[in-house]
C-alpha atoms as a PDB file:
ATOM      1  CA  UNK A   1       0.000   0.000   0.000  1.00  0.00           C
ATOM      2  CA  UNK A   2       1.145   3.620  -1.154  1.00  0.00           C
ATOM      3  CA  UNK A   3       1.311   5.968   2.064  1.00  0.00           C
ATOM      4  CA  UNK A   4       1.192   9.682   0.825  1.00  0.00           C
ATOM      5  CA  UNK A   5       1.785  11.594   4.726  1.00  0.00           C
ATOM      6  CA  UNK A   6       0.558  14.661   3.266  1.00  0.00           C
ATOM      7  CA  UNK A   7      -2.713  13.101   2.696  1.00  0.00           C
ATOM      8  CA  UNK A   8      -2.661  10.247   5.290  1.00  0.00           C
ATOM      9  CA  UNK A   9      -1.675  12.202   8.181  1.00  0.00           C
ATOM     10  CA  UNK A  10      -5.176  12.243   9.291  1.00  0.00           C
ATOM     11  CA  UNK A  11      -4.747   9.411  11.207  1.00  0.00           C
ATOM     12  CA  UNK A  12      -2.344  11.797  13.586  1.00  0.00           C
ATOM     13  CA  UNK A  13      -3.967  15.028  13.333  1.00  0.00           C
ATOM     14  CA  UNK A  14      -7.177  12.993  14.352  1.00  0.00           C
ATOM     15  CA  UNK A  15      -5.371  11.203  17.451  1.00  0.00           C
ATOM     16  CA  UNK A  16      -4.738  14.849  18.950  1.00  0.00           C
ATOM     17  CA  UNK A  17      -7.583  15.853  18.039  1.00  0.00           C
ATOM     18  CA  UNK A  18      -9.223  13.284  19.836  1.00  0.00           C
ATOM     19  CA  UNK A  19      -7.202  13.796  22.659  1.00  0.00           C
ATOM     20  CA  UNK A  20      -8.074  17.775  22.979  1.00  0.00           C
ATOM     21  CA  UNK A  21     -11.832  17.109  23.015  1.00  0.00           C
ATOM     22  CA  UNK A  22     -11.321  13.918  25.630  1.00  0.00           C
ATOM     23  CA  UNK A  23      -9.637  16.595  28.027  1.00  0.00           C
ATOM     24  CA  UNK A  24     -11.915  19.021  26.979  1.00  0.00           C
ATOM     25  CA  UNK A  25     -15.033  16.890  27.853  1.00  0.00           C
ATOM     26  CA  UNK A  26     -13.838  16.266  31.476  1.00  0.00           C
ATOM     27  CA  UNK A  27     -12.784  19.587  32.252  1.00  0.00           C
ATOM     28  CA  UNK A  28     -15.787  20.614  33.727  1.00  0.00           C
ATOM     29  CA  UNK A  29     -15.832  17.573  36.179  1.00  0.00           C
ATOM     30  CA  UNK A  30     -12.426  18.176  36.781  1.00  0.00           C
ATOM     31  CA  UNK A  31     -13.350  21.458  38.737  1.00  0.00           C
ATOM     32  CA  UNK A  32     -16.244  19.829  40.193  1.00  0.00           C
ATOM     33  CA  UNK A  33     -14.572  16.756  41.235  1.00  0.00           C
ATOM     34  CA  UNK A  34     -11.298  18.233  42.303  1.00  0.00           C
ATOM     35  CA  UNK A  35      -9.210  15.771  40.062  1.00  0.00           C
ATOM     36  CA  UNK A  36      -6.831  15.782  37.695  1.00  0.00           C
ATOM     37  CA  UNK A  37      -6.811  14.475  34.011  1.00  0.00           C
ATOM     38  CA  UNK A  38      -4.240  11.675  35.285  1.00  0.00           C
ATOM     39  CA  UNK A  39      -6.666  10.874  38.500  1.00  0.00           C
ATOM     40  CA  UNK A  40      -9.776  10.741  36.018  1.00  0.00           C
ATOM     41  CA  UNK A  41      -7.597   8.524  33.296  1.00  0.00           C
ATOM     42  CA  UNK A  42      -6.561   6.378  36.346  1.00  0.00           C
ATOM     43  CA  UNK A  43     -10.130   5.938  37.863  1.00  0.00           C
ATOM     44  CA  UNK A  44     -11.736   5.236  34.299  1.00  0.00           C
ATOM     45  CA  UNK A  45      -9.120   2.816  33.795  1.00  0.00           C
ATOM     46  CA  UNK A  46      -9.990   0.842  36.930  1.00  0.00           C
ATOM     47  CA  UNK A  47     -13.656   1.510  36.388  1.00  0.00           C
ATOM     48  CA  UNK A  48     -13.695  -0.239  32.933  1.00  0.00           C
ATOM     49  CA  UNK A  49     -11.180  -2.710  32.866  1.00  0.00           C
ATOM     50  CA  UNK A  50     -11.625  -5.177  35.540  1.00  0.00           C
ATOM     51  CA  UNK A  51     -10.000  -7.309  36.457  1.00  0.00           C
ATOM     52  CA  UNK A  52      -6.752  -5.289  35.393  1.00  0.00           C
ATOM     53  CA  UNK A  53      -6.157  -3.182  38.551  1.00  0.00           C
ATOM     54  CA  UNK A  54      -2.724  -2.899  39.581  1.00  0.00           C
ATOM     55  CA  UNK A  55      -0.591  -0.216  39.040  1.00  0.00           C
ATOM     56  CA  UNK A  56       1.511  -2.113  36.389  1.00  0.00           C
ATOM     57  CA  UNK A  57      -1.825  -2.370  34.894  1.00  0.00           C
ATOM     58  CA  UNK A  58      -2.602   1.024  34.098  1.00  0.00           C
ATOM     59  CA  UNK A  59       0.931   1.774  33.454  1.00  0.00           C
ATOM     60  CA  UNK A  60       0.898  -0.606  30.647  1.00  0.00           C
ATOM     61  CA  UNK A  61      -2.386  -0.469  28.934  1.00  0.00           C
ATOM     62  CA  UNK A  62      -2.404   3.451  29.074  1.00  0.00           C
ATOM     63  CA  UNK A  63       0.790   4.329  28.227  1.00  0.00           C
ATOM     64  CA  UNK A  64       1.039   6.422  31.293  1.00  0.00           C
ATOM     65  CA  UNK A  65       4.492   6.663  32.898  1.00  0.00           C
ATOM     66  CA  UNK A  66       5.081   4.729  36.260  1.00  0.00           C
ATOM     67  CA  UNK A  67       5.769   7.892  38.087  1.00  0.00           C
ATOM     68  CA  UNK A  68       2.727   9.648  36.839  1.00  0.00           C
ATOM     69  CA  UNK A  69       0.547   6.523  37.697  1.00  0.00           C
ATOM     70  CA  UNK A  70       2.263   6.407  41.666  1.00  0.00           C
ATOM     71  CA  UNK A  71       1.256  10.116  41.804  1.00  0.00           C
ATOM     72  CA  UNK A  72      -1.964   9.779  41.079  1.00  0.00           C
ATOM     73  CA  UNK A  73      -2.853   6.421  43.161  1.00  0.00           C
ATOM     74  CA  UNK A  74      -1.198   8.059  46.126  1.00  0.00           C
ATOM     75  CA  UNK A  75      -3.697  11.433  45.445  1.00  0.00           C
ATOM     76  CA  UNK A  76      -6.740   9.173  44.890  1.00  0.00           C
ATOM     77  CA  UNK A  77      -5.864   6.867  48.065  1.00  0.00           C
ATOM     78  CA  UNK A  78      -5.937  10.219  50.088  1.00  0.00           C
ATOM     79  CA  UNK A  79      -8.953  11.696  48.582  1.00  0.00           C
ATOM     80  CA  UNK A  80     -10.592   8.225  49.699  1.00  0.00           C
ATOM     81  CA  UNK A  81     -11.593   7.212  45.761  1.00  0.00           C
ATOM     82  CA  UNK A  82      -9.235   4.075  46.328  1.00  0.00           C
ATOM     83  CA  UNK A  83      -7.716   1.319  48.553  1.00  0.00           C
ATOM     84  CA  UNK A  84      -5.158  -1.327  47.862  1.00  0.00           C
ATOM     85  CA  UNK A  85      -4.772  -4.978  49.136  1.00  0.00           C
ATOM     86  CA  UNK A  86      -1.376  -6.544  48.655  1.00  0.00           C
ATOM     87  CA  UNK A  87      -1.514  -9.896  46.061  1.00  0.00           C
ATOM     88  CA  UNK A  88      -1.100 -12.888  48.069  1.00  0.00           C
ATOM     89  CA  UNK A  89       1.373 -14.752  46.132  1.00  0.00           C
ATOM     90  CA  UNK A  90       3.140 -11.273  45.446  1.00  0.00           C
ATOM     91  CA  UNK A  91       3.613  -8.785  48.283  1.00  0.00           C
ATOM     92  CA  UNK A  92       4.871  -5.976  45.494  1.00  0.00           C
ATOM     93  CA  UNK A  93       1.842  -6.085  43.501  1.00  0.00           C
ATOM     94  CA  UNK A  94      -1.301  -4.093  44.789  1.00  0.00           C
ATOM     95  CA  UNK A  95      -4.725  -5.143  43.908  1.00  0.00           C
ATOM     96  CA  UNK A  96      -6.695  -1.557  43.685  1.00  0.00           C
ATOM     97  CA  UNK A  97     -10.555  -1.355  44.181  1.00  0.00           C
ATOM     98  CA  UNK A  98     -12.640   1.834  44.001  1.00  0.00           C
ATOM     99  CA  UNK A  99     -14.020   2.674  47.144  1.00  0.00           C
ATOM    100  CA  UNK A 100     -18.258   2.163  47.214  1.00  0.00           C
ATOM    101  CA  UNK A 101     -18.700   5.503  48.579  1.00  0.00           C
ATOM    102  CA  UNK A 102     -16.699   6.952  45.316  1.00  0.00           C
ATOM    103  CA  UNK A 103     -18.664   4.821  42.958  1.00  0.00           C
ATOM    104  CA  UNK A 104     -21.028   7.386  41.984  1.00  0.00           C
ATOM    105  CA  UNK A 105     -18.841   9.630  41.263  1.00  0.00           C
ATOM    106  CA  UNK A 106     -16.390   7.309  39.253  1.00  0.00           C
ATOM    107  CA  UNK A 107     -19.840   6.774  37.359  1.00  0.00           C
ATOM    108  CA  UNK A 108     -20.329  10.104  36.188  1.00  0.00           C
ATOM    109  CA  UNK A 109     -16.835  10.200  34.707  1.00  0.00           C
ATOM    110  CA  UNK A 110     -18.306   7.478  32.544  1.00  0.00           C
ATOM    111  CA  UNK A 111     -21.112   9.157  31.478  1.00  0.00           C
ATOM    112  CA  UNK A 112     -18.654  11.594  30.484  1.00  0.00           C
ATOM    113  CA  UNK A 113     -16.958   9.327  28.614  1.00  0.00           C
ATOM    114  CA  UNK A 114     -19.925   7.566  27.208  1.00  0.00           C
ATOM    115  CA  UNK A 115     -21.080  11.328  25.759  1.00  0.00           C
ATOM    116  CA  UNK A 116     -17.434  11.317  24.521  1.00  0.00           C
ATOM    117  CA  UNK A 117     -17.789   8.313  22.470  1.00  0.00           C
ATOM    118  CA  UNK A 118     -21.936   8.990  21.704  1.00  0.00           C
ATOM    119  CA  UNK A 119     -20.364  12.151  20.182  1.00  0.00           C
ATOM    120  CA  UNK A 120     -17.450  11.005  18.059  1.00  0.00           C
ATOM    121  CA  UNK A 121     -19.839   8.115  16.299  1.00  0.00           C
ATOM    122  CA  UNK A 122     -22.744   9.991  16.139  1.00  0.00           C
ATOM    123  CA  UNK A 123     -22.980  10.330  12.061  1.00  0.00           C
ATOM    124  CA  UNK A 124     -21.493   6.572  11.574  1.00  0.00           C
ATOM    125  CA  UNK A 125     -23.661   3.661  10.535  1.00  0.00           C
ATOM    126  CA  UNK A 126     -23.789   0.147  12.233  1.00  0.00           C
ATOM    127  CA  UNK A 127     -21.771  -0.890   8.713  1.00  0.00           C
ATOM    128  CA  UNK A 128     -19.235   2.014   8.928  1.00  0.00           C
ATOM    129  CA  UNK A 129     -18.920   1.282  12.825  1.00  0.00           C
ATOM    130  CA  UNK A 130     -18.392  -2.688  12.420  1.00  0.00           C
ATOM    131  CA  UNK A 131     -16.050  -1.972   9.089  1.00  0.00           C
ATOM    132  CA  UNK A 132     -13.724   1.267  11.188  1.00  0.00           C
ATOM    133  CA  UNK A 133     -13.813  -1.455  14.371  1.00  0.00           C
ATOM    134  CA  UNK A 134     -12.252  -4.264  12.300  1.00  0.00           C
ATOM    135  CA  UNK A 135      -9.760  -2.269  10.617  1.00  0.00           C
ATOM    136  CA  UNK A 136      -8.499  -0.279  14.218  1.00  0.00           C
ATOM    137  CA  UNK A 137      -7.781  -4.328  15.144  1.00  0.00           C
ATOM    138  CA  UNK A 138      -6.093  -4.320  12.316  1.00  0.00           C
ATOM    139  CA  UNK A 139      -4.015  -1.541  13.368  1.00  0.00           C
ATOM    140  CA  UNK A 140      -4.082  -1.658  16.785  1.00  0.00           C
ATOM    141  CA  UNK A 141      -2.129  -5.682  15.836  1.00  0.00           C
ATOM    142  CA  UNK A 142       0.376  -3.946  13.610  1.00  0.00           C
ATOM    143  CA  UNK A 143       1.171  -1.697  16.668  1.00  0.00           C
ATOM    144  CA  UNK A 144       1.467  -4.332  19.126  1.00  0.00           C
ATOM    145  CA  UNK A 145       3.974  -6.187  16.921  1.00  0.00           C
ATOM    146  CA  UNK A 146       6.595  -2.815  16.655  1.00  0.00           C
ATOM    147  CA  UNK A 147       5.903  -2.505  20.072  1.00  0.00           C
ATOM    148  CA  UNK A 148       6.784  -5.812  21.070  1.00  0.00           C
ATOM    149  CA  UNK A 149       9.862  -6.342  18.795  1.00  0.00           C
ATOM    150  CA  UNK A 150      12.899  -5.675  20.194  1.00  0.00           C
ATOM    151  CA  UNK A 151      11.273  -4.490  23.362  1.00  0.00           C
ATOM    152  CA  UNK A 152       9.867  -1.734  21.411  1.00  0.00           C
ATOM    153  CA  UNK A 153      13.700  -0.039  20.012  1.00  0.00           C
ATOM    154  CA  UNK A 154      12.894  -1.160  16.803  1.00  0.00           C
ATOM    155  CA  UNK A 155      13.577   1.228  13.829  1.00  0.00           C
ATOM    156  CA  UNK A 156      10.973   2.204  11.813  1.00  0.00           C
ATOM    157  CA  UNK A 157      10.914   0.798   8.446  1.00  0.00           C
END
């Protein structure tokens, strides 16, 4: 396949893009909620992906850097949104559960997101939707694969 970057850079442009109106989106409930982008990204992360929910976890899967992700479980533990319970087999790994009393508000950062997602797809058919989800696998496979060779050093081709 032909790759012209002045024409297929949309991909990019459309990743920060997407990224602006994400932020944008929650920065109302930021103010209300007292949290930061990280703490929201962190909380969402635990909300959605059970039963991924150690630190490690969100470190890998959102690309967020293991200082940033301390940070923020450390500011969510003392807000009282979290709590952590040491693995069993593994002292070093910490399982993290979102307090019940935080719930509802961990809730409403979904419905954020939901209106997020509602948004972006609102003028795409069931077809288009099915067709765009099969070919992000697609891509999100060819990703994996640079990531994981070489431990992700390898040069672009």
């Amino acid at each position: 396949m032909k790759i012209d970057i002045r024409e297929d850079n949309i991909f990019i442009l459309s990743s920060w893009k997407f990224k602006k109106m994400y932020e944008k989106a929650f920065y109302p409930t930021t103010k209300e909620l007292q949290l930061t982008q990280g703490e929201i990204d962190v909380l969402l992360f635990l909300f959605n992906n059970k039963p991924l929910d150690t630190a490690k976890d969100i470190a890998k899967y959102r690309s967020i850097s293991k200082s940033m992700v301390s940070k923020s479980l450390d500011s969510l533990i003392s807000k009282g949104y979290l709590t952590g319970e040491a693995d069993s087999s593994d002292k070093r790994s910490i399982h993290l559960t979102i307090l019940q009393e935080a719930v509802p508000k961990v809730e409403k950062l979904a419905e954020v997101q939901k209106s997020i997602l509602r948004s972006l797809f609102s003028d795409i058919t069931e077809d288009e939707y099915a067709l765009m989800k099969k070919i992000f696998n697609k891509i999100d496979t060819n990703i994996s694969k640079q990531l994981e060779e070489n431990g992700g050093k390898q040069k672009w081709k």
